[in-house]
Protein backbone atom coordinates (compact mmCIF):
# COMPACT_ATOMS: atom_id res chain seq x y z
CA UNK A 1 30.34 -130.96 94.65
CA UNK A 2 30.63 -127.82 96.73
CA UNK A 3 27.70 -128.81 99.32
CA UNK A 4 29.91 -128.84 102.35
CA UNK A 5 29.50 -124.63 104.21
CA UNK A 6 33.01 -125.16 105.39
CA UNK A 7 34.46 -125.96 101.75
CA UNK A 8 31.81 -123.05 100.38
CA UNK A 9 33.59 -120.88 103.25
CA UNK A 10 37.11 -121.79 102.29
CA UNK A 11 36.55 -120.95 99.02
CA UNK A 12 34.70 -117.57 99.40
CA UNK A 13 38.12 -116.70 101.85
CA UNK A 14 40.80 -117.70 99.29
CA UNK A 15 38.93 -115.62 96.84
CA UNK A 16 38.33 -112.56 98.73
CA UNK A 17 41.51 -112.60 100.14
CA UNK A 18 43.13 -113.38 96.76
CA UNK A 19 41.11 -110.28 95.46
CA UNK A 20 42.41 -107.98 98.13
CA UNK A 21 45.81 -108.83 97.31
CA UNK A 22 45.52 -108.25 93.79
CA UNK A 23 43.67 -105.06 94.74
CA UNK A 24 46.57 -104.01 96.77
CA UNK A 25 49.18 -105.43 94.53
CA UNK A 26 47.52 -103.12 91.38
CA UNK A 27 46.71 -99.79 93.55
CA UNK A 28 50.68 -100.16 94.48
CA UNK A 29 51.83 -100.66 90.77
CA UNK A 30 49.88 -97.55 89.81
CA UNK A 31 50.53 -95.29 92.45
CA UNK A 32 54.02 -95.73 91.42
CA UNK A 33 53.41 -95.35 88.06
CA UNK A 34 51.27 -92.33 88.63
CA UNK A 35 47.96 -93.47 87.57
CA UNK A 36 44.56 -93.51 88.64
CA UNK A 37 44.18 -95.33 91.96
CA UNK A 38 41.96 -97.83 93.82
CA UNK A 39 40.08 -95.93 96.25
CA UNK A 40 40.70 -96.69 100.07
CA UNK A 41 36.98 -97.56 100.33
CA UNK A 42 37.00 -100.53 97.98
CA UNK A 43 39.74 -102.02 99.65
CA UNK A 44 38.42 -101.17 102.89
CA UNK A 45 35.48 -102.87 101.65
CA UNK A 46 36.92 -106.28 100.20
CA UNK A 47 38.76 -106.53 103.76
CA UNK A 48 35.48 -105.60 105.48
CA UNK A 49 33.25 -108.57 104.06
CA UNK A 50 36.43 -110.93 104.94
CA UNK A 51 39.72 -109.52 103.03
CA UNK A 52 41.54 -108.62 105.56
CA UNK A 53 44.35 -111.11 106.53
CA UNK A 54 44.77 -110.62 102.50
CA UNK A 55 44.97 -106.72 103.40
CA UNK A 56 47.36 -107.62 106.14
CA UNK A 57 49.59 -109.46 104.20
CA UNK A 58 49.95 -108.00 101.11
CA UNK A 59 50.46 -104.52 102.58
CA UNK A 60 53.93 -106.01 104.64
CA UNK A 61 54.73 -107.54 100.82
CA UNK A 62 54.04 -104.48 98.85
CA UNK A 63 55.30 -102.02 101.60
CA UNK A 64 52.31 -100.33 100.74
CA UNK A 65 49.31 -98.49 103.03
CA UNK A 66 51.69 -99.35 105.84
CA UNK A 67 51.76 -96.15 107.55
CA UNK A 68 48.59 -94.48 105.77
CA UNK A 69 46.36 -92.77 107.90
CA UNK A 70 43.24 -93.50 108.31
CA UNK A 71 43.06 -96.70 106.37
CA UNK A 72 45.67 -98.35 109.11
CA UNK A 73 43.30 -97.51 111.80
CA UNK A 74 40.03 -98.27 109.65
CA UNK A 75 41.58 -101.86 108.76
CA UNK A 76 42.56 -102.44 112.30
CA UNK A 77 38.82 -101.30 113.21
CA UNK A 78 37.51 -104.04 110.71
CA UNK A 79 39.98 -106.73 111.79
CA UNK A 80 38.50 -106.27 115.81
CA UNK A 81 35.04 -106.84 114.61
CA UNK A 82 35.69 -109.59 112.78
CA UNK A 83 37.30 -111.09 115.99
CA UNK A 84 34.57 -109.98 117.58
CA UNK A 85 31.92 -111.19 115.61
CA UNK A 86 33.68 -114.66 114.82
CA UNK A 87 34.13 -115.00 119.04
CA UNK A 88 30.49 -114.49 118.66
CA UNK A 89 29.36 -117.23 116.38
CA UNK A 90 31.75 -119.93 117.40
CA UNK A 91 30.72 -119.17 121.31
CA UNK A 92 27.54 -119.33 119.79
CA UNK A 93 27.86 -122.79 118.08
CA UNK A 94 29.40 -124.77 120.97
CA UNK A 95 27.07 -123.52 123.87
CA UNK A 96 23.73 -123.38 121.76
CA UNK A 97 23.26 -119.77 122.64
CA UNK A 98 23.09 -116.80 120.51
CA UNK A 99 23.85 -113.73 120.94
């Protein structure tokens, strides 16, 4: 049923990302509620192996990690090399090439 890489792809995105925002979503709830909190590496993490426009999004709806230092920079950091790399493979794909 799930043969196709592109359907195996979308799916492994809308999970990570759906991950990252519930990550988010729970590390906000409990840093409000004063709580033990999800460590900036595991959500560095779940952007880093393809969370991030999750990351991105749920930190404008939460208002949360907005401003943080260094986790803005470190996600920004992770979002350019996953530009970069993606540049890399679809370059790679139309022109036969690899890098």
């Amino acid at each position: 049923m799930f043969t196709n890489p592109w359907v195996l792809t979308a799916l492994y995105l809308f999970t990570i990302n759906a991950l990252e925002i519930l990550l988010l979503m729970l590390d906000k709830r409990r840093a409000r509620l004063g709580l033990w909190r999800i460590s900036e590496r595991t959500l560095l993490t779940v952007a880093l192996v393809g969370g991030t426009p999750g990351a991105y999004w749920s930190r404008q709806l939460f208002r949360h990690k907005t401003r943080k230092q260094p986790f803005s920079t470190l996600l920004h950091a992770i979002a350019l090399l996953q530009l970069i790399a993606g540049t890399a493979i679809i370059w790679s794909a139309l022109t036969g090439k690899y890098v």
